[in-house]
Every structure is written in C-alpha cells, then in structure tokens.
Protein backbone atom coordinates (compact mmCIF):
# COMPACT_ATOMS: atom_id res chain seq x y z
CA UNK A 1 -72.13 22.66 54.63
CA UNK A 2 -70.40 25.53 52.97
CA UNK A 3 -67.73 25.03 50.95
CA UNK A 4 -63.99 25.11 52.14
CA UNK A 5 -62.77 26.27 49.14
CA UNK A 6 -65.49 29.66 50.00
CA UNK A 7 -64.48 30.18 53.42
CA UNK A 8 -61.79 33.00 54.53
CA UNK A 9 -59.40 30.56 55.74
CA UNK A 10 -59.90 27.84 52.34
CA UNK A 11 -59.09 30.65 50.16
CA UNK A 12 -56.16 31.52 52.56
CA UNK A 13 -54.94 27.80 52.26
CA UNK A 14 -55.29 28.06 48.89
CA UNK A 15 -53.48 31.81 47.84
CA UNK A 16 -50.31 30.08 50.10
CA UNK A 17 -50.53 27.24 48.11
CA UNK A 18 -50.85 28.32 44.84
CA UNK A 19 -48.09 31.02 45.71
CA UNK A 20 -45.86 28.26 47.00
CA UNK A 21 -46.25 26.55 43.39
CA UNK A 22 -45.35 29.62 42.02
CA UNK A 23 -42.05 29.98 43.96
CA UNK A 24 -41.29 25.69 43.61
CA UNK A 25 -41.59 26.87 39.51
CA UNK A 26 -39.88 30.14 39.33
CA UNK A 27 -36.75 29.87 42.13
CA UNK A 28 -34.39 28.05 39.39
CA UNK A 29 -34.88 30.64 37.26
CA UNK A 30 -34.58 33.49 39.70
CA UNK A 31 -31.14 31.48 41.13
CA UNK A 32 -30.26 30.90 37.65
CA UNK A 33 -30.13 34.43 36.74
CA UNK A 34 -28.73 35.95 39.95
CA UNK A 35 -25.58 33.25 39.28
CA UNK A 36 -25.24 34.55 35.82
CA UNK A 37 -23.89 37.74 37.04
CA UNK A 38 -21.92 36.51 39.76
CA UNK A 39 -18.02 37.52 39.90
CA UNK A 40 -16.93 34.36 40.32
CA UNK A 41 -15.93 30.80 38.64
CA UNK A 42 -18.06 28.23 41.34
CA UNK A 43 -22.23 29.47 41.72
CA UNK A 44 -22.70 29.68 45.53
CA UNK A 45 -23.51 32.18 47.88
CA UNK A 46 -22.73 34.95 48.84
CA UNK A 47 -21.83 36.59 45.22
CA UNK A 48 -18.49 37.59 45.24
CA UNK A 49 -19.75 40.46 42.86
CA UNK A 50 -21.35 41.73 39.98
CA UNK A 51 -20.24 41.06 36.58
CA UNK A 52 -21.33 41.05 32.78
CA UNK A 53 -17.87 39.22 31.56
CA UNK A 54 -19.70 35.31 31.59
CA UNK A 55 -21.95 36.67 28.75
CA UNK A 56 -18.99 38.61 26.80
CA UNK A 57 -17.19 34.99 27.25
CA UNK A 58 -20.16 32.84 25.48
CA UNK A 59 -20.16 35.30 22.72
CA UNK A 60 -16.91 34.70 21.97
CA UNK A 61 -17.03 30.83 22.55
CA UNK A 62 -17.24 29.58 18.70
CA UNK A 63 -18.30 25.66 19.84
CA UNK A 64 -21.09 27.52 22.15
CA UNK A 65 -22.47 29.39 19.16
CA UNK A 66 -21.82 26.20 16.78
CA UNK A 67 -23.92 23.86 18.84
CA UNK A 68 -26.93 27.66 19.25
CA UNK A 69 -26.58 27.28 15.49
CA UNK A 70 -26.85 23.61 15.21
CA UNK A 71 -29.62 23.60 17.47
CA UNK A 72 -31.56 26.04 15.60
CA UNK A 73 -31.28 24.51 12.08
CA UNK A 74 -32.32 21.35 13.84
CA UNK A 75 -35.41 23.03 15.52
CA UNK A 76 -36.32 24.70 12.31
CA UNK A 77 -36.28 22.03 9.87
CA UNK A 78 -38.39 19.97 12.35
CA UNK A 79 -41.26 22.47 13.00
CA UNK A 80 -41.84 22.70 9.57
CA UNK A 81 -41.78 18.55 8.78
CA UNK A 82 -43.62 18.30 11.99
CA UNK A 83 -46.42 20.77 11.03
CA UNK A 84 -46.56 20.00 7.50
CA UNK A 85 -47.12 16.38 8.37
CA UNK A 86 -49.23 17.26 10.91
CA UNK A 87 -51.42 19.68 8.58
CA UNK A 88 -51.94 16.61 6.57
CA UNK A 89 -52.44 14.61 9.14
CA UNK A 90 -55.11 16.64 11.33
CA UNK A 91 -57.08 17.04 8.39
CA UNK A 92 -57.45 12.63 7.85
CA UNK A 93 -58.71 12.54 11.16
CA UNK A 94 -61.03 14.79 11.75
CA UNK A 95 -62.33 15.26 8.02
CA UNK A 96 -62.08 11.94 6.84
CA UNK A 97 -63.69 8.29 8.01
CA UNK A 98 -62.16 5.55 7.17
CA UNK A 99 -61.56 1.48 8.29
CA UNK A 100 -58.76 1.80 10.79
CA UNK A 101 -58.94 5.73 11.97
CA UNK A 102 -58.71 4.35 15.48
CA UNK A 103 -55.31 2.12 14.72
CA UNK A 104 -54.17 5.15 13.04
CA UNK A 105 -54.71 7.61 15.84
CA UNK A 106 -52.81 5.47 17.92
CA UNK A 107 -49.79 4.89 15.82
CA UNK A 108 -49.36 8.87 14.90
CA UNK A 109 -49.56 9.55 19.06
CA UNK A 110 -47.65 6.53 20.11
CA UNK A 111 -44.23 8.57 20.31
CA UNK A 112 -45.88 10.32 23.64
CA UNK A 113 -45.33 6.96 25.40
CA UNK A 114 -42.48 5.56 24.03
CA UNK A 115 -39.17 5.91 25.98
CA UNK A 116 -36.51 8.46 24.35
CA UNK A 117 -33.58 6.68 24.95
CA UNK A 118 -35.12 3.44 23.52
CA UNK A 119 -36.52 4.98 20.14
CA UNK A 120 -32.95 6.98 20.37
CA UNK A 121 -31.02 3.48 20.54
CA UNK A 122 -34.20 2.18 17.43
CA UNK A 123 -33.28 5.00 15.21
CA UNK A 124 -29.23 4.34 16.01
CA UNK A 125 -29.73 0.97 14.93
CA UNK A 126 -32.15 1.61 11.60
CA UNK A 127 -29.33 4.46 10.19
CA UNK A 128 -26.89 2.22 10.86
CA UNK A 129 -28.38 -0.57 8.40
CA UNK A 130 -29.24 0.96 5.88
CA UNK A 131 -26.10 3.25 5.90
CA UNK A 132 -27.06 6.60 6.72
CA UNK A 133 -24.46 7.99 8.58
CA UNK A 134 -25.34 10.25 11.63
CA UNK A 135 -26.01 14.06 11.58
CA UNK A 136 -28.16 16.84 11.41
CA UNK A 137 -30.70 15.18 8.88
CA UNK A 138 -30.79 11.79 10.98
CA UNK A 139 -31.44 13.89 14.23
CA UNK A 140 -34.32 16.30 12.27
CA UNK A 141 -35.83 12.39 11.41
CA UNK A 142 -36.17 11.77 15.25
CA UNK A 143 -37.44 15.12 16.59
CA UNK A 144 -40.04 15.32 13.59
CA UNK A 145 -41.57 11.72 14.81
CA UNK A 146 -41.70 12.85 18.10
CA UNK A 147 -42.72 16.28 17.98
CA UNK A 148 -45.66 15.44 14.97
CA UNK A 149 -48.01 13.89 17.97
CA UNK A 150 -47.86 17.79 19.62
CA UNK A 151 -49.18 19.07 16.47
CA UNK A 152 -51.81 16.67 16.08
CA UNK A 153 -52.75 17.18 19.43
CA UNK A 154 -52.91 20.71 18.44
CA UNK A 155 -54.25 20.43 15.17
CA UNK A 156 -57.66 18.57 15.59
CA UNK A 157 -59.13 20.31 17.77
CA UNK A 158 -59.05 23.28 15.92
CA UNK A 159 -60.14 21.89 12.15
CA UNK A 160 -63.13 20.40 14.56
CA UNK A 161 -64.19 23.15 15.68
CA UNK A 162 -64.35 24.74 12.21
CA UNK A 163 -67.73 23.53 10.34
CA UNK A 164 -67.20 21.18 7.99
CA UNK A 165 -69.68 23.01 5.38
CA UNK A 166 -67.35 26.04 5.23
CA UNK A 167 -65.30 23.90 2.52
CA UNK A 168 -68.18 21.82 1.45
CA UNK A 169 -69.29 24.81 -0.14
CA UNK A 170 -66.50 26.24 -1.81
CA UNK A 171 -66.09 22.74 -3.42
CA UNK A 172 -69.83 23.59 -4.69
CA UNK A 173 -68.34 26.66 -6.26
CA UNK A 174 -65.94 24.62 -8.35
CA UNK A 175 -62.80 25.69 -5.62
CA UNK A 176 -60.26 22.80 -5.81
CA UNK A 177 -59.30 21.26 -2.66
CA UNK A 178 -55.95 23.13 -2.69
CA UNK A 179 -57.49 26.25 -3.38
CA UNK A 180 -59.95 25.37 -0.57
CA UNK A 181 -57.36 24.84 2.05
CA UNK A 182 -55.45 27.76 0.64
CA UNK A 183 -58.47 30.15 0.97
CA UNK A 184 -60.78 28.59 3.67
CA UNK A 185 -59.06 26.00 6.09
CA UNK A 186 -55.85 27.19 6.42
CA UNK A 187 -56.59 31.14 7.33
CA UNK A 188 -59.29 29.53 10.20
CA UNK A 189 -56.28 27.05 11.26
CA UNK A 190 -53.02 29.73 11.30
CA UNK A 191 -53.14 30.24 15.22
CA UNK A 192 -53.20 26.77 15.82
CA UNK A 193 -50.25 26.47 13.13
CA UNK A 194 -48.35 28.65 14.52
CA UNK A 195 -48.70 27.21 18.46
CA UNK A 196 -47.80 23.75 16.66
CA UNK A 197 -44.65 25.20 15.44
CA UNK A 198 -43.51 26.77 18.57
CA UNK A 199 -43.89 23.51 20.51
CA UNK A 200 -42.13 21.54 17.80
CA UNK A 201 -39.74 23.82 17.67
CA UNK A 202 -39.00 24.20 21.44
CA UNK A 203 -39.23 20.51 21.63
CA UNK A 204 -36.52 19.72 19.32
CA UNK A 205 -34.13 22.77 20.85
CA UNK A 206 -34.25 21.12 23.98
CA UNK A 207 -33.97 17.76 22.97
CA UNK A 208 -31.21 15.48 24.33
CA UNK A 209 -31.99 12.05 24.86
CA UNK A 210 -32.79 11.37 20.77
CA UNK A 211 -30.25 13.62 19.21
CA UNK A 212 -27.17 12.15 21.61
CA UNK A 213 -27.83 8.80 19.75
CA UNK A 214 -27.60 10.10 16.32
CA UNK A 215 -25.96 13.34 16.42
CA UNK A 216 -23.15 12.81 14.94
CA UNK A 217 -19.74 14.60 15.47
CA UNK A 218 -21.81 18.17 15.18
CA UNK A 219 -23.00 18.96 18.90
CA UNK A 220 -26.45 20.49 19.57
CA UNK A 221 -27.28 22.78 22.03
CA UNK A 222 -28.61 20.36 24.76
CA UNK A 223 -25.42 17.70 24.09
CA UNK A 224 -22.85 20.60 24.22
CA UNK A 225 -24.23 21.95 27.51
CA UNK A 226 -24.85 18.48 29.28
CA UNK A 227 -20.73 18.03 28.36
CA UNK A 228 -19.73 21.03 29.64
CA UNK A 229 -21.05 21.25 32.84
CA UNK A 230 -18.31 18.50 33.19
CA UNK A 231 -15.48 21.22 33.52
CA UNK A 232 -16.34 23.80 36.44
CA UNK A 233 -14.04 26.59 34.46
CA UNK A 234 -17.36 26.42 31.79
CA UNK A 235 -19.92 26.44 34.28
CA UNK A 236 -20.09 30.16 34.62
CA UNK A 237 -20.95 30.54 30.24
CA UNK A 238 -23.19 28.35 30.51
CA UNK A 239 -25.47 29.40 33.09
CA UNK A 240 -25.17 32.88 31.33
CA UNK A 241 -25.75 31.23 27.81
CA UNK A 242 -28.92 29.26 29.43
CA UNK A 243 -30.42 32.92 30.63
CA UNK A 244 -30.35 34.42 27.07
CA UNK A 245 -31.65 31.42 25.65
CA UNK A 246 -34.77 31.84 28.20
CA UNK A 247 -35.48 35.61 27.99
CA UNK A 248 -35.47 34.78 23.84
CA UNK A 249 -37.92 31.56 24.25
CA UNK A 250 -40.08 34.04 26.51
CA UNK A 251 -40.10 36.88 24.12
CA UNK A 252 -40.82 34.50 20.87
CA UNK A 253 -43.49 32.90 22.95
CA UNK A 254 -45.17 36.28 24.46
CA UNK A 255 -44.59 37.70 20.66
CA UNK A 256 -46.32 34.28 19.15
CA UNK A 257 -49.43 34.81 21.44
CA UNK A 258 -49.81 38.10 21.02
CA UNK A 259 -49.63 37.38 16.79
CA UNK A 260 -52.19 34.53 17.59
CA UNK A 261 -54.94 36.22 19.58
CA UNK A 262 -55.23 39.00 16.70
CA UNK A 263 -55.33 36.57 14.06
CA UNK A 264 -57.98 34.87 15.61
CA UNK A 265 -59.81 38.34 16.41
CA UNK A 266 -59.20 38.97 12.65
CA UNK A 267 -61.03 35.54 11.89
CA UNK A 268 -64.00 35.88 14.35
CA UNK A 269 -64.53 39.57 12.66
CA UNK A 270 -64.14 37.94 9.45
C-alpha cells in the first residue's frame, strides 16, 4: 500500500495543513501590526486610517519606557546568573559521576513543572521572612531559578557531544582546569552559550506570573502592559509598543543565529 503521505492528494492535505498552522501562528501578529497604525483609539475594522502618532506617543510615555528599562535590567542580570549557573551546572552532569546525579537532575529541572503562580506566592512568602523587601533583585532570584533548567537543557547536550579527551589532555599538559575551560571547553560550548542566554533572557522579559508577586513598586514590562490594557485610551501605545518590541526580539534572534552558525563553522574548521 503506498503511502498517503506520497500520494498527490496526501501531500495536498498536508501543504493546506501545514499552511493553515502557519496562518493559526502568524494572524496575531499580522492583526497586531495592521492595528498599530490604525487612526483610531478602539482596534476594529475597518481602519479609520493610517497613522504613525501611537508610536511617537510610547516614546514619549516615561512609565512605558521605565517598565522597557526595568524589564531589560531584569532580563539581563538573569541570563547571565542563569548561564553562569548553568555553565557550572552542565559541566557536573555530563562530566562528572557521582551518588545522587539522578536526584540532582531532577531538582535543577523541576522549575519546568512547577506552577508560576505557586513558586510566585513560595518566593512572596520566603522574602517576606527573612526580610528582603521586594524589587528588582528579588524578581532576578525568581526568573534565574526558572530560566537555569533552559540552559541546562541547552547546555548538556552540547558539552556531550564534545569528547571528553579534548580536556583530558590539556590537563596532561599541565593546563589548569580554568585554563582548560578557558581555552578548550568554553570556545566548543559559545553557540550553545549564547542560545542559553537568549532564551533566559526572553524568558525573563516576558515574564509575568513570578515577577507580579515580588515586583515591588517598580513595574516590568509584562506587569505594566497587563495594567494598561485596563484603560482603552492606552490600548493604542501599547499595541504599537508590543510591535517594536517584536521586530527587536526578531532581529536579536536572526542576528544571534547568524553569530552562532559561524562560530560553530569557525570551530568545525578549527
């Protein structure tokens, strides 16, 4: 019997469907863009015209770019606690053996499958007794713990696909184990580094469930937007605000795989 997925009409079945995926993925995006230029205070159709003042508005909206800014420091000091633990962490577990590794694995991933709001309410309650009042360094505490299972997840497969007697032999040759990561692991792991940051990074930016426990009286970028789209005269900023803030995440990421397919090409030549 020949295969449907062979036959004119299974790969018919299949371009519609895979085109209808497409359009079930992309259509917010389109819709959310076409609003952001629409003349008009309420997003419905037809367009009442074309207009660029929504994104001369957010500029000049100082809690809009206070909450972008807060949002980025938060994002930024996370990746790197989330990939410098994770560094240290991806290397235990798939250089090292030890009594345990399995109990260990588990614990370091076990943020994938808790709830949000209930390790948001956990962390509310630990700052809370030992007197650590909320803010930007309590919310960086919560995205690193769940954002550090992503670069695990990232991590380990790469350091095992690396052979193990790459380092084994520069310890031969008297290299110290920093100067081995330094010179040998890390240069074979940077593409894998970097893919770790980017999801911890967008991760934490678009965080809201954690950081509206223990954000304190600073707003992030997620917490401002979920409050404004409480007042329909705001609506219209931030749909435009939510458009640059896509065409930036899509240029960073096309820019970070672009940077990560020549380093690796530099390391297979190498």
């Amino acid at each position: 019997m020949n295969d449907v997925a062979l036959s004119k009409n299974g790969a018919r079945g299949l371009r519609v469907f895979y085109a209808l995926v497409i359009a079930f993925l992309y259509a917010p995006i389109v819709i959310l863009l076409v609003f952001s230029f629409n003349n008009s205070d309420v997003p419905s159709f037809p367009l009442s015209g074309f207009t660029l003042h929504w994104y001369g508005e957010f500029l000049h909206n100082g809690d809009l770019r206070g909450a972008l800014e807060t949002s980025a420091i938060i994002a930024s000091l996370t990746s790197l606690g989330a990939v410098f633990l994770g560094v240290l962490s991806s290397i235990a577990l798939a250089r090292r053996q030890f009594r345990g590794k399995a109990a260990v694995t588990a614990l370091l991933l076990s943020p994938l499958v808790i709830p949000y709001v209930v390790f948001g309410i956990s962390l509310l309650l630990l700052f809370h007794q030992i007197g650590i009042p909320n803010g930007i360094f309590t919310v960086v505490i919560g995205h690193v713990v769940i954002t550090l299972p992503y670069t695990i997840l990232v991590l380990v497969p790469r350091l095992e696909q690396i052979d193990a007697s790459l380092e084994e032999a520069a310890y031969d040759l008297g290299a110290s184990h920093l100067r081995t990561f330094r010179m040998i692991t890390l240069p074979l792991i940077l593409p894998a580094v970097l893919s770790a940051f980017l999801i911890a990074f967008t991760t934490s930016f678009d965080e809201y469930a954690v950081a509206s426990f223990v954000i304190g009286t600073r707003p992030s970028f997620p917490i401002f937007l979920y409050s404004a789209l409480r007042f329909p005269s705001q609506l219209p900023q931030v749909i435009a605000v939510a458009v640059v803030v896509l065409l930036v995440s899509l240029a960073i990421v096309v820019s970070a795989e672009l940077g990560r397919r020549i380093a690796e090409r530099r390391v297979q030549l190498g």
